[in-house]
C-alpha atoms as a PDB file:
ATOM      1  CA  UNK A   1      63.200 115.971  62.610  1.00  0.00           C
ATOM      2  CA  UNK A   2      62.709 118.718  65.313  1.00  0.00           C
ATOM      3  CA  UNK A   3      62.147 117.369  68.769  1.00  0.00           C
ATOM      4  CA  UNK A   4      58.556 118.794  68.957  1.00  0.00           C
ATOM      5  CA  UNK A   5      57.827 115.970  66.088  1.00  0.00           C
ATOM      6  CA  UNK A   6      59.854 113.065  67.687  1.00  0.00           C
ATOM      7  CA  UNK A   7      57.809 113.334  70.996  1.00  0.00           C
ATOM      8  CA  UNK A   8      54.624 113.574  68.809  1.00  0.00           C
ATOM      9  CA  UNK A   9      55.158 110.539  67.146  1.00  0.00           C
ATOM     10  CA  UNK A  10      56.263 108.460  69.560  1.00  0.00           C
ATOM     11  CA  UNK A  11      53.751 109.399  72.375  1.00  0.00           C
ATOM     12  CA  UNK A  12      51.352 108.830  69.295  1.00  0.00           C
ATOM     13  CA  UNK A  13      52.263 106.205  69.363  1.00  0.00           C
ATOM     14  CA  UNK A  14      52.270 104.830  72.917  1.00  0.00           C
ATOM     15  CA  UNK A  15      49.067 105.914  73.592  1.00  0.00           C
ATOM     16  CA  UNK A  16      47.606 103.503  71.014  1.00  0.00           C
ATOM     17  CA  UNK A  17      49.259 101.336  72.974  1.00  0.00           C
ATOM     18  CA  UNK A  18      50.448  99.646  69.869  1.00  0.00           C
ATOM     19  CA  UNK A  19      53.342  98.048  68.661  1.00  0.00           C
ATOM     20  CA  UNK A  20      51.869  95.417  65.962  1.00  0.00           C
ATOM     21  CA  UNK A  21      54.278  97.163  63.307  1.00  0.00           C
ATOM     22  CA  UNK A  22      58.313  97.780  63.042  1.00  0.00           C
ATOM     23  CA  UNK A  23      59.311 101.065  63.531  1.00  0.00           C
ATOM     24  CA  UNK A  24      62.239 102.458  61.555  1.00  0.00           C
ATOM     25  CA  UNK A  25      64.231 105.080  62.657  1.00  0.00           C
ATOM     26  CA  UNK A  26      66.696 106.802  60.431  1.00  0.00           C
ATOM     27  CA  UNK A  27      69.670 108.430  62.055  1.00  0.00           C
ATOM     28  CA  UNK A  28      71.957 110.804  60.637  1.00  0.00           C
ATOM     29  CA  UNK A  29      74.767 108.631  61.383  1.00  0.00           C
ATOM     30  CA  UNK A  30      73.878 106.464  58.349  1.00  0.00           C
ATOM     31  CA  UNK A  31      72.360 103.905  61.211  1.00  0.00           C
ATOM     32  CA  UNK A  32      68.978 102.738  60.684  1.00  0.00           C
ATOM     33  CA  UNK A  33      67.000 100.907  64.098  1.00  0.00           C
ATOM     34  CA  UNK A  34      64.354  98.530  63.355  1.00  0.00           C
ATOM     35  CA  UNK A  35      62.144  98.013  66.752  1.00  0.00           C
ATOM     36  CA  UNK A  36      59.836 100.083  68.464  1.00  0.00           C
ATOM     37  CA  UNK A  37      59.860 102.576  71.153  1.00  0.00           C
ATOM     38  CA  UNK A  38      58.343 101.689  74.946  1.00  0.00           C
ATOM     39  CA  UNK A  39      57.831 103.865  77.732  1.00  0.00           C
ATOM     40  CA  UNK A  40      59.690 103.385  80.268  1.00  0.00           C
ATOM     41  CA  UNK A  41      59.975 105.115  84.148  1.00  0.00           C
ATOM     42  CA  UNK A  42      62.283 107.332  82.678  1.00  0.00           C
ATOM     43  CA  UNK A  43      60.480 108.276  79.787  1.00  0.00           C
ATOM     44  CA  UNK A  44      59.814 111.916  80.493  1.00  0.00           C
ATOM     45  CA  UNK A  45      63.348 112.849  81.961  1.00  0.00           C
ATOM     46  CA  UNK A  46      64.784 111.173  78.920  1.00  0.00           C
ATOM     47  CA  UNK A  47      62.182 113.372  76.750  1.00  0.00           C
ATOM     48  CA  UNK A  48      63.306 116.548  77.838  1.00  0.00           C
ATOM     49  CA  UNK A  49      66.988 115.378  76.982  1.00  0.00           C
ATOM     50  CA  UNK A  50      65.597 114.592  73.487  1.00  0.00           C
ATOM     51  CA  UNK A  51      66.574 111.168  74.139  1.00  0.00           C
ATOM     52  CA  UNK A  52      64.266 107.930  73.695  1.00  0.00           C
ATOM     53  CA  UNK A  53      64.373 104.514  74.727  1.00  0.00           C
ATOM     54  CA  UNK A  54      64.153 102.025  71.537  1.00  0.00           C
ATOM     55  CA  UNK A  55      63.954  98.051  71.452  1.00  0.00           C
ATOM     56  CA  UNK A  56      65.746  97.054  68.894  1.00  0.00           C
ATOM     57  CA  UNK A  57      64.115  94.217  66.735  1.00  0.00           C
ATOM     58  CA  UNK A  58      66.538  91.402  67.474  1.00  0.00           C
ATOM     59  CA  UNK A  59      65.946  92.493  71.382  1.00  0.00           C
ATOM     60  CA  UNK A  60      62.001  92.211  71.503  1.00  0.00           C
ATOM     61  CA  UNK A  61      61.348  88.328  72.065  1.00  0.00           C
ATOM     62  CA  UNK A  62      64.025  88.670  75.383  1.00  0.00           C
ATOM     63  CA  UNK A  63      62.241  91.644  76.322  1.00  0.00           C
ATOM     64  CA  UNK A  64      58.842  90.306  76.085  1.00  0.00           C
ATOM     65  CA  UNK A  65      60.031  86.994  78.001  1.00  0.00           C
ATOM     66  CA  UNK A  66      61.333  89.080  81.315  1.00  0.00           C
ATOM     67  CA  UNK A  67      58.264  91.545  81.155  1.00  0.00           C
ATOM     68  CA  UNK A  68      56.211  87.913  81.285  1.00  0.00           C
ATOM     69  CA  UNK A  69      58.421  86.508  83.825  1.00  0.00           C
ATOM     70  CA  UNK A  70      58.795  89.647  86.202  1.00  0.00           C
ATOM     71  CA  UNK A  71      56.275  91.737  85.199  1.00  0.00           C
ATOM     72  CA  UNK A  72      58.342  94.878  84.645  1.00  0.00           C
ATOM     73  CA  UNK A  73      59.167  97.033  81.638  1.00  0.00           C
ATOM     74  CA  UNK A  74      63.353  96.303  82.041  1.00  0.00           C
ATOM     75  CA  UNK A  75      65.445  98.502  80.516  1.00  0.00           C
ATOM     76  CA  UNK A  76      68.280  95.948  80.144  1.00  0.00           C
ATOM     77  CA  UNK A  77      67.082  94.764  76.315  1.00  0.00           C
ATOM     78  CA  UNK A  78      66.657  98.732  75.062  1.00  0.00           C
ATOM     79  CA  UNK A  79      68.875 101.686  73.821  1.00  0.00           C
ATOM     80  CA  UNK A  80      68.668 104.737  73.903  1.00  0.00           C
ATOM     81  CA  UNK A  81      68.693 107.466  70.681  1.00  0.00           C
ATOM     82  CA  UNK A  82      69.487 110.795  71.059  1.00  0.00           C
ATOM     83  CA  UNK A  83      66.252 112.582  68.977  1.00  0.00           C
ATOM     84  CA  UNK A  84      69.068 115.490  67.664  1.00  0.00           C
ATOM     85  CA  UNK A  85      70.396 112.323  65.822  1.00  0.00           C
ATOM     86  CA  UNK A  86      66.661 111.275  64.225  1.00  0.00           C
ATOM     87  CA  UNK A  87      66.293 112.064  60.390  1.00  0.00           C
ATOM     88  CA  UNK A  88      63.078 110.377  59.872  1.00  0.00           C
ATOM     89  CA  UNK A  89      60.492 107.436  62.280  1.00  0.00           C
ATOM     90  CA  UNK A  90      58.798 105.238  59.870  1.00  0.00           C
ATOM     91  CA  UNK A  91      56.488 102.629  60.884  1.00  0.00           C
ATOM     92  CA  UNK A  92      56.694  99.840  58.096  1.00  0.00           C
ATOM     93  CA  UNK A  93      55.882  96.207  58.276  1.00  0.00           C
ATOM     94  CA  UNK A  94      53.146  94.833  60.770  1.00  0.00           C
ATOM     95  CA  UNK A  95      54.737  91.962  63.043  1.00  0.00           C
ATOM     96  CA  UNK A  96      53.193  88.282  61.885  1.00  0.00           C
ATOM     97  CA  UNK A  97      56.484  86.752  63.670  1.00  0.00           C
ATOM     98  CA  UNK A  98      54.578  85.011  66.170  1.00  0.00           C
ATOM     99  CA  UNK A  99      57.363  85.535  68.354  1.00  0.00           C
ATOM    100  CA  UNK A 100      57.237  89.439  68.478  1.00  0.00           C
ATOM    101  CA  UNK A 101      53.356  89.136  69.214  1.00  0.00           C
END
């Protein structure tokens, strides 16, 4: 994917304001991230890098908890991918996990 269609879909994306389904993202590295991408205060400077914050899956209840507790988006529970690295974004499986909701 070209950066021009990362940044689509994942400002798409945050602007629904959204995130009742798993995102999969497919990297070249023959990794695959299940989670979904947040914007954070660093959003744009990372978007002209091509780079993207992600919460990973197994990372999402902790992150929820502290945004709860403190009332800030933390990036302590996200990573970061590198959109040069980005084969495909899928969005798969709603979230019925009550604790992802």
């Amino acid at each position: 994917m070209n950066k021009e269609e990362v940044t689509t879909m994942i400002q798409d994306r945050i602007a629904e304001g959204s995130n009742l389904s798993v995102t999969r993202v497919i990297c070249k590295d023959d990794v695959t991230y299940y989670g979904y991408f947040n914007s954070f205060s660093d959003f744009s400077e990372l978007m002209e890098k091509n780079r993207y914050r992600f919460i990973p899956r197994n990372n999402s209840k902790a992150f929820r908890e502290e945004h709860s507790k403190k009332g800030v988006f933390s990036t302590t529970f996200s990573i970061i991918i590198n959109g040069e690295d980005i084969l495909a974004i899928e969005f798969v499986m709603p979230l019925h996990n009550p604790e992802f909701n």
